[in-house]
Protein backbone atom coordinates (compact mmCIF):
# COMPACT_ATOMS: atom_id res chain seq x y z
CA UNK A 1 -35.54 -101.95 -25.23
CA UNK A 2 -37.53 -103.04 -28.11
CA UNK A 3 -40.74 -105.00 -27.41
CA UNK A 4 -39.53 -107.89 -29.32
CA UNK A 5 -36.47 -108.01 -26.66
CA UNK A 6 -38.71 -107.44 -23.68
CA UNK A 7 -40.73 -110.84 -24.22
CA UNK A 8 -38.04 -112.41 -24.70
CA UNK A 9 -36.87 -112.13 -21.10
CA UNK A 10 -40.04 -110.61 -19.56
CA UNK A 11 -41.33 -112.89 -16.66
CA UNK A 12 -38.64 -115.46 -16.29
CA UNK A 13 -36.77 -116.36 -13.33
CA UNK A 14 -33.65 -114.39 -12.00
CA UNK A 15 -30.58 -117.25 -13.12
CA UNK A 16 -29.01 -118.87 -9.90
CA UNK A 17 -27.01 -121.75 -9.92
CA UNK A 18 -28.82 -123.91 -12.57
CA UNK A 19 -32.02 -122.14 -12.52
CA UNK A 20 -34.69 -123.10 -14.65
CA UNK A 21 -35.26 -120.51 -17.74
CA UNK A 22 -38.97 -120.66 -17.50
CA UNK A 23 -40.81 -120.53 -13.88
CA UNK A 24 -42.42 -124.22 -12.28
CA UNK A 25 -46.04 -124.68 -12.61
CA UNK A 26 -47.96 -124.60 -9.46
CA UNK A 27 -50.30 -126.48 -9.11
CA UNK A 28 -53.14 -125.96 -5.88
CA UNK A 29 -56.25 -125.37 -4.34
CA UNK A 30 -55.02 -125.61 -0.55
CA UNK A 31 -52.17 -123.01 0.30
CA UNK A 32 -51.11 -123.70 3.86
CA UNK A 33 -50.48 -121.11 6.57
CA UNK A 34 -48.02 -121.87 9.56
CA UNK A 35 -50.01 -119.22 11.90
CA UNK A 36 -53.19 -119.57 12.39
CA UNK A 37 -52.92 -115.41 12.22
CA UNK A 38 -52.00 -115.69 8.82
CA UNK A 39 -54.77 -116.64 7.36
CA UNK A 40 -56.72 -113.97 6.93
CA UNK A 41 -53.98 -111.45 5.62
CA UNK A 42 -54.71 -109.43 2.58
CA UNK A 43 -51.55 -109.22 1.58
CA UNK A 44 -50.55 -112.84 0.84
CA UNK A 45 -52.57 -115.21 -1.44
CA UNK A 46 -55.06 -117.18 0.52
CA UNK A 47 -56.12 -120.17 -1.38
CA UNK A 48 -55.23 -121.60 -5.67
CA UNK A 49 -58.02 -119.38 -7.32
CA UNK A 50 -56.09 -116.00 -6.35
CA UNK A 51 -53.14 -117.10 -8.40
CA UNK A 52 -49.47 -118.32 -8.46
CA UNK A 53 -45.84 -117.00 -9.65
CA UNK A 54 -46.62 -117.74 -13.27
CA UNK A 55 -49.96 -115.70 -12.89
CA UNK A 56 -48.08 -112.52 -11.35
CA UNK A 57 -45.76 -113.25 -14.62
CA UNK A 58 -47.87 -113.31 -16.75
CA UNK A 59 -50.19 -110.09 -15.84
CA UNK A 60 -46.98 -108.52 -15.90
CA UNK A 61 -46.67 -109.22 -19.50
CA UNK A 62 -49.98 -107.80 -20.04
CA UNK A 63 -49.18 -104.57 -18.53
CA UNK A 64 -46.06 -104.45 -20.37
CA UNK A 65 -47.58 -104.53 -23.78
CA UNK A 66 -50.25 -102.18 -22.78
CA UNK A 67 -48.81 -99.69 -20.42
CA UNK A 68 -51.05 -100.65 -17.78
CA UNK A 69 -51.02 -100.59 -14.10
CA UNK A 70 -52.75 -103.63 -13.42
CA UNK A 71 -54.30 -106.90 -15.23
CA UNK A 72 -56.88 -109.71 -14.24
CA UNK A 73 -56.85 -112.95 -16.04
CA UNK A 74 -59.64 -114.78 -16.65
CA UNK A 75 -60.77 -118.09 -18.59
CA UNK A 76 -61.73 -116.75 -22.07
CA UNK A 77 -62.01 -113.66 -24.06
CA UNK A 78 -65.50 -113.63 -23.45
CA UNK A 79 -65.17 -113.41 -19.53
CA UNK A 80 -62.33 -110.82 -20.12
CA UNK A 81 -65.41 -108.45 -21.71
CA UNK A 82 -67.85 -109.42 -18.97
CA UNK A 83 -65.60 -108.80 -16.56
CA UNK A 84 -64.57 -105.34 -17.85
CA UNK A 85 -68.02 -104.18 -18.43
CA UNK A 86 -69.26 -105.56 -14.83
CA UNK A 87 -66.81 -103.88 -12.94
CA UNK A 88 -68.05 -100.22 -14.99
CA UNK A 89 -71.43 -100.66 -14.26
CA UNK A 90 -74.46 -100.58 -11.54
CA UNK A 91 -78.13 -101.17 -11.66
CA UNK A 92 -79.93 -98.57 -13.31
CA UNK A 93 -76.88 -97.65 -15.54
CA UNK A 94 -76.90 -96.51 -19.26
CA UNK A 95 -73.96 -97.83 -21.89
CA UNK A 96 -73.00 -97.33 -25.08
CA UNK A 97 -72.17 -99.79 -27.30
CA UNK A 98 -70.51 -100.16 -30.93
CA UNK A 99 -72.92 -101.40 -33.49
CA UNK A 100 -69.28 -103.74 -34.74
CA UNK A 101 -68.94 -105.02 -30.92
CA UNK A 102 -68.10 -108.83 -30.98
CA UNK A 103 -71.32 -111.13 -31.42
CA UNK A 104 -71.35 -112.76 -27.64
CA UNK A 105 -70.52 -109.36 -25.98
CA UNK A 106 -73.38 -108.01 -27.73
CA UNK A 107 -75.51 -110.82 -26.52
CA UNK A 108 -74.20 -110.29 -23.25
CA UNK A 109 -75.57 -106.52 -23.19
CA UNK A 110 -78.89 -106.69 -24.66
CA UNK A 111 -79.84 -110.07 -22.75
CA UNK A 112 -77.97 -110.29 -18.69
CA UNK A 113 -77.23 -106.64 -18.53
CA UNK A 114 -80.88 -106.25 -19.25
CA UNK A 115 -81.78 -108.09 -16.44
CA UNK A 116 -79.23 -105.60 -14.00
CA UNK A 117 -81.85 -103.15 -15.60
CA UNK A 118 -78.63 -101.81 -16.92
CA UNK A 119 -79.87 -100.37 -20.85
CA UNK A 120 -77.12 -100.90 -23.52
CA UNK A 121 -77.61 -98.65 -26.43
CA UNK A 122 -76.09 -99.26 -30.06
CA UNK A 123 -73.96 -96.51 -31.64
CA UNK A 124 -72.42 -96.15 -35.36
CA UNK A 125 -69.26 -96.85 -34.81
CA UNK A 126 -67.83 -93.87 -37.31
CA UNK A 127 -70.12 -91.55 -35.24
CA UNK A 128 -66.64 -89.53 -33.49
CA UNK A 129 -67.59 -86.76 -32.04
CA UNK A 130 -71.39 -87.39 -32.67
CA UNK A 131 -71.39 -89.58 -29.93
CA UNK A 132 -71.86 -86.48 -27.36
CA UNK A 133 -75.47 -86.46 -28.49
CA UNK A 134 -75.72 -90.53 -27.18
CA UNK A 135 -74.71 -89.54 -23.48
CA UNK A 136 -76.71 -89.48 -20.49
CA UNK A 137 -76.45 -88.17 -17.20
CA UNK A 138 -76.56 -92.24 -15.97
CA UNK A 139 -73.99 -93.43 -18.74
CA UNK A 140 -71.41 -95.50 -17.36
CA UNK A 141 -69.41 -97.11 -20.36
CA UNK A 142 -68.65 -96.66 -24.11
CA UNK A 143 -67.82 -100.23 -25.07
CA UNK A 144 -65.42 -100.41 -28.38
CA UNK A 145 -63.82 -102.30 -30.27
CA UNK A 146 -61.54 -101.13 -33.11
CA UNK A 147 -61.25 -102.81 -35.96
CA UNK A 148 -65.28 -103.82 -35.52
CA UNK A 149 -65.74 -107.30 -35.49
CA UNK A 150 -66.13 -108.71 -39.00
CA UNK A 151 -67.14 -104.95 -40.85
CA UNK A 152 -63.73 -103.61 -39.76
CA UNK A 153 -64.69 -100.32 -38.69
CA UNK A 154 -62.18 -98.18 -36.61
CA UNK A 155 -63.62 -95.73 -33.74
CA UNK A 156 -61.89 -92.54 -33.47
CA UNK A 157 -60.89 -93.37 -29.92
CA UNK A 158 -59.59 -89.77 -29.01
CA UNK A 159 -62.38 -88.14 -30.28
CA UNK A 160 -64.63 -90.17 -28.49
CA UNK A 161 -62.69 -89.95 -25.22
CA UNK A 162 -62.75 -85.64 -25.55
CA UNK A 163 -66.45 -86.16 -25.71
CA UNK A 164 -66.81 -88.56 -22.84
CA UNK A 165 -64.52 -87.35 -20.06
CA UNK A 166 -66.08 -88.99 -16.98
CA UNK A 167 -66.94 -91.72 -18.92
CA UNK A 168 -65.41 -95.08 -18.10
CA UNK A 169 -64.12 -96.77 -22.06
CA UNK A 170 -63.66 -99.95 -22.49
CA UNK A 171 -61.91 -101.35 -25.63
CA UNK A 172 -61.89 -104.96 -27.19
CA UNK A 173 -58.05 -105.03 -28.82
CA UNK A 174 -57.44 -108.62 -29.37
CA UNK A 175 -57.33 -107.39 -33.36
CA UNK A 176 -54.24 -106.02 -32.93
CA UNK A 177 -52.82 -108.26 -30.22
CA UNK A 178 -51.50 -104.78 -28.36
CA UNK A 179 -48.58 -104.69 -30.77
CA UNK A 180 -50.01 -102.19 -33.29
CA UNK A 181 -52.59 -100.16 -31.44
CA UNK A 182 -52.46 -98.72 -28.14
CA UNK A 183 -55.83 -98.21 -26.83
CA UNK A 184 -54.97 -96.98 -22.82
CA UNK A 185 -52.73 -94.43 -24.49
CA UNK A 186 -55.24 -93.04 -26.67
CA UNK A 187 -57.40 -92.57 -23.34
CA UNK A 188 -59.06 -95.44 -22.91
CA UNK A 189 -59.27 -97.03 -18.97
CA UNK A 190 -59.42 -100.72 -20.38
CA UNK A 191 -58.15 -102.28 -22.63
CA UNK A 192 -59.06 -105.82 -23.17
CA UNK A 193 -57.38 -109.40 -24.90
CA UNK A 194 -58.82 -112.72 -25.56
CA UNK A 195 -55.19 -114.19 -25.25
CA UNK A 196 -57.15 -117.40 -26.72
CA UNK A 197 -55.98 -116.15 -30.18
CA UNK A 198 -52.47 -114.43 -30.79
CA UNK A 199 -50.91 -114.86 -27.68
CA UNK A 200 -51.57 -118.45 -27.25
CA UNK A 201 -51.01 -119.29 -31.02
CA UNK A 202 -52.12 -122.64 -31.64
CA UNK A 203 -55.49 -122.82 -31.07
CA UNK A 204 -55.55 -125.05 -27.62
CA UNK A 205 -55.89 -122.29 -25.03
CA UNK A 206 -58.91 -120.18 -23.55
CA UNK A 207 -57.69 -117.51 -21.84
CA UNK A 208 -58.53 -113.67 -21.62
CA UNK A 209 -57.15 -110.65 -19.64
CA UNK A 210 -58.15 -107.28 -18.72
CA UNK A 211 -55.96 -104.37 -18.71
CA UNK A 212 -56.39 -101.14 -16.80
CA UNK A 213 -54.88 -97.91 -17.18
CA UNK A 214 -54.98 -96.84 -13.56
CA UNK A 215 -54.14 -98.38 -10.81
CA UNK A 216 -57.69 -97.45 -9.47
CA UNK A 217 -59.33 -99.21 -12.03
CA UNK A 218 -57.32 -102.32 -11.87
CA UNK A 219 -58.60 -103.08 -8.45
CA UNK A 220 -62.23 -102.20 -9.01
CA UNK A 221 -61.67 -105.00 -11.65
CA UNK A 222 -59.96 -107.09 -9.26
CA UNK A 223 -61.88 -107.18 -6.30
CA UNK A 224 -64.83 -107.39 -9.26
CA UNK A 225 -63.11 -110.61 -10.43
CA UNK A 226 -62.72 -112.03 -7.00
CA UNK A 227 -66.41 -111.47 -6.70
CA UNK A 228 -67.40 -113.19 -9.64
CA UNK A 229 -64.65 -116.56 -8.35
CA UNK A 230 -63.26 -116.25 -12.23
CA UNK A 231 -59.51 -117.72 -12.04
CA UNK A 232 -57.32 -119.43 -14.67
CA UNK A 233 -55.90 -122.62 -13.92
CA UNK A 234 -51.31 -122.65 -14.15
CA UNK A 235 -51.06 -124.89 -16.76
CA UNK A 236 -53.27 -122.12 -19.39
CA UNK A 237 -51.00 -119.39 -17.88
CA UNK A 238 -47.94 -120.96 -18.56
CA UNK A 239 -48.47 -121.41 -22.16
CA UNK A 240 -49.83 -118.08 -22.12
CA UNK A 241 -46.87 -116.79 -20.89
CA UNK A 242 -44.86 -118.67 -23.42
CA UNK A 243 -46.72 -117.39 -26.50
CA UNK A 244 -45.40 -114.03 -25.24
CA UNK A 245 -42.01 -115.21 -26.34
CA UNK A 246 -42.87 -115.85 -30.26
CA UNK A 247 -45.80 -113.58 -30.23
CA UNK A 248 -43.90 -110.67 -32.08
CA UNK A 249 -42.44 -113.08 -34.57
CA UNK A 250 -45.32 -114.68 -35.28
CA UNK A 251 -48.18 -111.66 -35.19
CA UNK A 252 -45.82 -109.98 -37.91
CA UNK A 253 -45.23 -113.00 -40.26
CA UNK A 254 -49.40 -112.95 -40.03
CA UNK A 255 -49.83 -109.49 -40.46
CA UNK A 256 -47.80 -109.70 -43.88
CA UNK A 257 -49.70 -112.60 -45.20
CA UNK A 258 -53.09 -110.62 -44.62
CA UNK A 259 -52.38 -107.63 -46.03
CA UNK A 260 -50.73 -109.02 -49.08
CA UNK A 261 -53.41 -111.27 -49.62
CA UNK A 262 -56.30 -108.50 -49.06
CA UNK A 263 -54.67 -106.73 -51.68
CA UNK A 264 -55.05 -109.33 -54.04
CA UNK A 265 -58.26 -110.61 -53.86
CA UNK A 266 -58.92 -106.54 -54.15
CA UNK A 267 -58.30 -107.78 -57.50
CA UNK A 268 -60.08 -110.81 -58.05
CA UNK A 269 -62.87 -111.21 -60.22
CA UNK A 270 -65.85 -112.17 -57.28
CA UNK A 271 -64.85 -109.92 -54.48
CA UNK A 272 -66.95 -106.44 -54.64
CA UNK A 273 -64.46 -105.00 -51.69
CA UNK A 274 -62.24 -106.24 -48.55
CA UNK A 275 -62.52 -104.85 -45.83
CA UNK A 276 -59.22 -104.13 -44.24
CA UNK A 277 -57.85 -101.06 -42.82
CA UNK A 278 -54.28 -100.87 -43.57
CA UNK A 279 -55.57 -100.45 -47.40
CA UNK A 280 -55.95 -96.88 -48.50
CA UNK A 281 -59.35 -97.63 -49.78
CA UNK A 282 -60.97 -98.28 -46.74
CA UNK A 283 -63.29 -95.35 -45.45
CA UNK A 284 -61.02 -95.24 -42.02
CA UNK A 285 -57.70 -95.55 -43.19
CA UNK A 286 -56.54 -92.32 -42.31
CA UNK A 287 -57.69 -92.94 -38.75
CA UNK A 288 -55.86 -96.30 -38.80
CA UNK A 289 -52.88 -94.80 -40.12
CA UNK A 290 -52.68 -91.96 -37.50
CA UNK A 291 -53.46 -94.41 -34.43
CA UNK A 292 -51.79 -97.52 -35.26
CA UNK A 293 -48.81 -98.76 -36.30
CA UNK A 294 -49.80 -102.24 -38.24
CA UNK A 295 -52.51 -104.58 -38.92
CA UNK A 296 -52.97 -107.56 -38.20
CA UNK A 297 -54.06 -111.06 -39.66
CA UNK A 298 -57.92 -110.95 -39.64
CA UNK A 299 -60.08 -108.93 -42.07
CA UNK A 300 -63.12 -109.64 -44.17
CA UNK A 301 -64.22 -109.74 -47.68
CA UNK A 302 -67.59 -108.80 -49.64
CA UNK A 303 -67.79 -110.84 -52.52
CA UNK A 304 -70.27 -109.88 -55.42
CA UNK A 305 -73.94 -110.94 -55.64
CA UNK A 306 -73.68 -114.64 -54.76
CA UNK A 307 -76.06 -117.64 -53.40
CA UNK A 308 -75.58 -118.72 -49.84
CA UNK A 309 -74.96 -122.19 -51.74
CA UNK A 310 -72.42 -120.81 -53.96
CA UNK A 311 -70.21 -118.99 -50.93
CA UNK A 312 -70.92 -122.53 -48.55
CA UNK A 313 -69.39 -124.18 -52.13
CA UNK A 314 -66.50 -121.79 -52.16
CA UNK A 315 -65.47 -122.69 -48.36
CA UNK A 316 -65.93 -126.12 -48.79
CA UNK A 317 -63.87 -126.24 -51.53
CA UNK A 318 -60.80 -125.05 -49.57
CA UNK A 319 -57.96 -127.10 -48.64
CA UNK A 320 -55.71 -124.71 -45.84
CA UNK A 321 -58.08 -122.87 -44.80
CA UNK A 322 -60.09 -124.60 -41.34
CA UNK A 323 -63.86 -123.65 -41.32
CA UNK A 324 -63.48 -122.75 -37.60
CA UNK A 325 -64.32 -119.75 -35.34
CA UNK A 326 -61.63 -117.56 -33.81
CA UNK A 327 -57.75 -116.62 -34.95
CA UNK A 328 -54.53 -115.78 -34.40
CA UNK A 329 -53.20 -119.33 -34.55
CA UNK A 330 -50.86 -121.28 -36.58
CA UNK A 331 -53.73 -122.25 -39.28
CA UNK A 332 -55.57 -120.16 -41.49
CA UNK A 333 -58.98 -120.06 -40.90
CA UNK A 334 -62.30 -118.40 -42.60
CA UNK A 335 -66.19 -118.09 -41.35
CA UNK A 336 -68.84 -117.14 -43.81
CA UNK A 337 -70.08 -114.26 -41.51
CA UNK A 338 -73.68 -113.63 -43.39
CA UNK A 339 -75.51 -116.07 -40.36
CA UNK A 340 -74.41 -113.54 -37.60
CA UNK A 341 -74.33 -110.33 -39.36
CA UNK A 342 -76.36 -108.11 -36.72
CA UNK A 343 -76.05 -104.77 -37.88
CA UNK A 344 -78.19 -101.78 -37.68
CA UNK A 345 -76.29 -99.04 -37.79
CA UNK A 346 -72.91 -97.44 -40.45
CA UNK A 347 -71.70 -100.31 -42.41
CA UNK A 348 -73.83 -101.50 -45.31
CA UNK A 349 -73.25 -105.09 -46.66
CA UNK A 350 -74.83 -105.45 -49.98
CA UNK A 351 -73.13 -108.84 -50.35
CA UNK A 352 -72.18 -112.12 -49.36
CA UNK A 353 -69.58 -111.29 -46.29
CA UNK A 354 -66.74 -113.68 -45.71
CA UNK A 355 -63.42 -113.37 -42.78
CA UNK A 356 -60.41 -114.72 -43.51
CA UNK A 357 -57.86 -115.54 -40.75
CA UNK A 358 -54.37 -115.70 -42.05
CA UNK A 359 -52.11 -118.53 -40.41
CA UNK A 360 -48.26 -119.36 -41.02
CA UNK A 361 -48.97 -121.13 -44.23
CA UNK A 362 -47.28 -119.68 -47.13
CA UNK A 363 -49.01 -116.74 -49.18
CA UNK A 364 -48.78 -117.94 -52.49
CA UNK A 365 -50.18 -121.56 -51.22
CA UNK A 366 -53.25 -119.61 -49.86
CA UNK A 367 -53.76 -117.43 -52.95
CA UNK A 368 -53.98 -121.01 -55.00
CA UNK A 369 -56.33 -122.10 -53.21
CA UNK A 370 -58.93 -119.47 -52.94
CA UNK A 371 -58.11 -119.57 -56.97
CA UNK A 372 -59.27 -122.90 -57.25
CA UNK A 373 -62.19 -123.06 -55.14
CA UNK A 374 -63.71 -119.71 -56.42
CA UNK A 375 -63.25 -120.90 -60.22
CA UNK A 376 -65.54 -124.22 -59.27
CA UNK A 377 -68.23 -121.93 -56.79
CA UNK A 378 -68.72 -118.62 -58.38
């Protein structure tokens, strides 16, 4: 069964006599037990926070489009990281960390991990196999993400994992929504989604999950999560679960629009180089190529020696794009990146950097307008 059959019908009830197509929303705190016995069993839900039918649905998903054995939701993309890199590590503890690594995970690891006196140490993320030379007898986690957040960088996740066999990996996929690259399969243990962006699709959902290749795993990062009281509330998961049913439809309409239009402002006057890696030019696209099978809608630009003014002109100027954080939604969207740039190790930026997020709008509508507001700013 293709995967754009399985989402279809993944997680919905089994059809009765007029049964609903979707499940009912269930909505508690208070679950009630008719024995007092009862209410200490670990193999029933005791109380709202552990979950309902449309929960155990929608994990299912999850594992579905990773190949996992287990998932834990939690309430943003950001506590879907935490959580993943909590449940790896102990006081005392060494990590690894890609130099491309989302900006708040990052801040996570250098400033509460710190105080664990857990030590997170930066890597290049193009370092492969070079990355033997990083680990210590006390490292507990190589934290990835692949494309790196806003350079684009992608880790050679099976070289990494021959060099790190003991080694707990955790990987940030949200890039390619788990449609085009396979992280768990290329020996990873977690794979992780901030379902805020793809899955939910429209921008009005915080939601994040975290996917584990064994079933081991998935219940260190369960009984992790319980520790930590995270839970998701059964309205989010229910329109997480149903932006599992377009998700395929509407990842590859986005996935189009960003690589056609990262081609072509390859070709416009003010960009120096884009940064995508489904484009041959990109110093990792034969990695991409041999691990994934697509893109996806998000990739950045470097335009040519510019004023801050002139690239803060240039976004200003545009019409469909939304000056807003985030992706994966209906709308395109673009950050000038320059303000958060952190990086100290691989990728160079020698220019203004700018991300674009590609939406639903139509390509050639998007092309005019970068036309128009780069002839008036540059």
């Amino acid at each position: 069964m293709k995967d754009r059959t399985k989402f279809t019908h993944l997680g919905r009830p089994k059809p009765g006599l007029g049964t609903s197509v979707n499940h009912s929303i269930t909505r508690a705190s208070t679950l009630l037990f008719e024995k007092s016995e009862d209410l200490y069993r670990t193999d029933v839900r005791g109380y709202g926070r552990h979950g309902s039918v449309i929960h155990d649905a929608v994990e299912e998903a999850f594992c579905e489009l990773e190949g996992g054995s287990g998932t834990s939701l939690t309430p943003s993309g950001l506590s879907a990281c935490t959580l993943a890199i909590l449940a790896c590590v102990k006081s005392g503890d060494h990590i690894l960390v890609t130099d491309s690594i989302y900006g708040p995970t990052r801040y996570f690891c250098d400033e509460f991990l710190k105080k664990m006196n857990v030590q997170a140490e930066r890597y290049d993320p193009r370092c492969r196999t070079g990355i033997k030379e990083l680990i210590r007898d006390n490292t507990s986690a190589i934290l990835m993400e692949s494309p790196g957040s806003l350079t684009f960088e992608i880790q050679d996740l099976p070289a990494i994992r021959s060099m790190a066999k003991e080694i707990s990996i955790i990987v940030d996929n949200t890039w390619s929504a788990g449609i085009t690259y396979q992280p768990l399969a290329l020996g990873a243990d977690i794979s992780i989604h901030a379902a805020t962006k793809y899955i939910g699709g429209h921008s009005d959902i915080m939601f994040g999950a975290v996917v584990s290749r064994t079933s081991s795993m998935a219940k260190q990062v369960a009984k992790t999560r319980k520790l930590l009281g995270l839970a998701t509330s059964p309205d989010d998961a229910y329109q997480i679960l149903r932006g599992f049913r377009t998700l395929h439809t509407r990842f590859r309409e986005q996935e189009k629009t960003a690589f056609n239009l990262a081609k072509w402002l390859s070709e416009q006057d003010f960009i120096d180089r884009v940064l995508h890696p489904a484009l041959e030019e990109h110093s990792d696209h034969k990695i991409w190529k041999r691990d994934f099978t697509g893109g996806g809608c998000l990739f950045s630009v470097v335009t040519k020696p510019a004023s801050h003014e002139a690239v803060n002109s240039f976004l200003n100027g545009l019409k469909f794009f939304g000056l807003g954080f985030s992706y994966g939604g209906f709308e395109s969207v673009v950050i000038h990146c320059d303000p958060q740039l952190n990086r100290t190790l691989g990728t160079k930026i020698s220019g203004p950097l700018i991300r674009f997020g590609c939406g639903l709008e139509n390509i050639e509508d998007l092309k005019n307008d970068i036309k128009q507001s780069a002839k008036q700013a540059f």
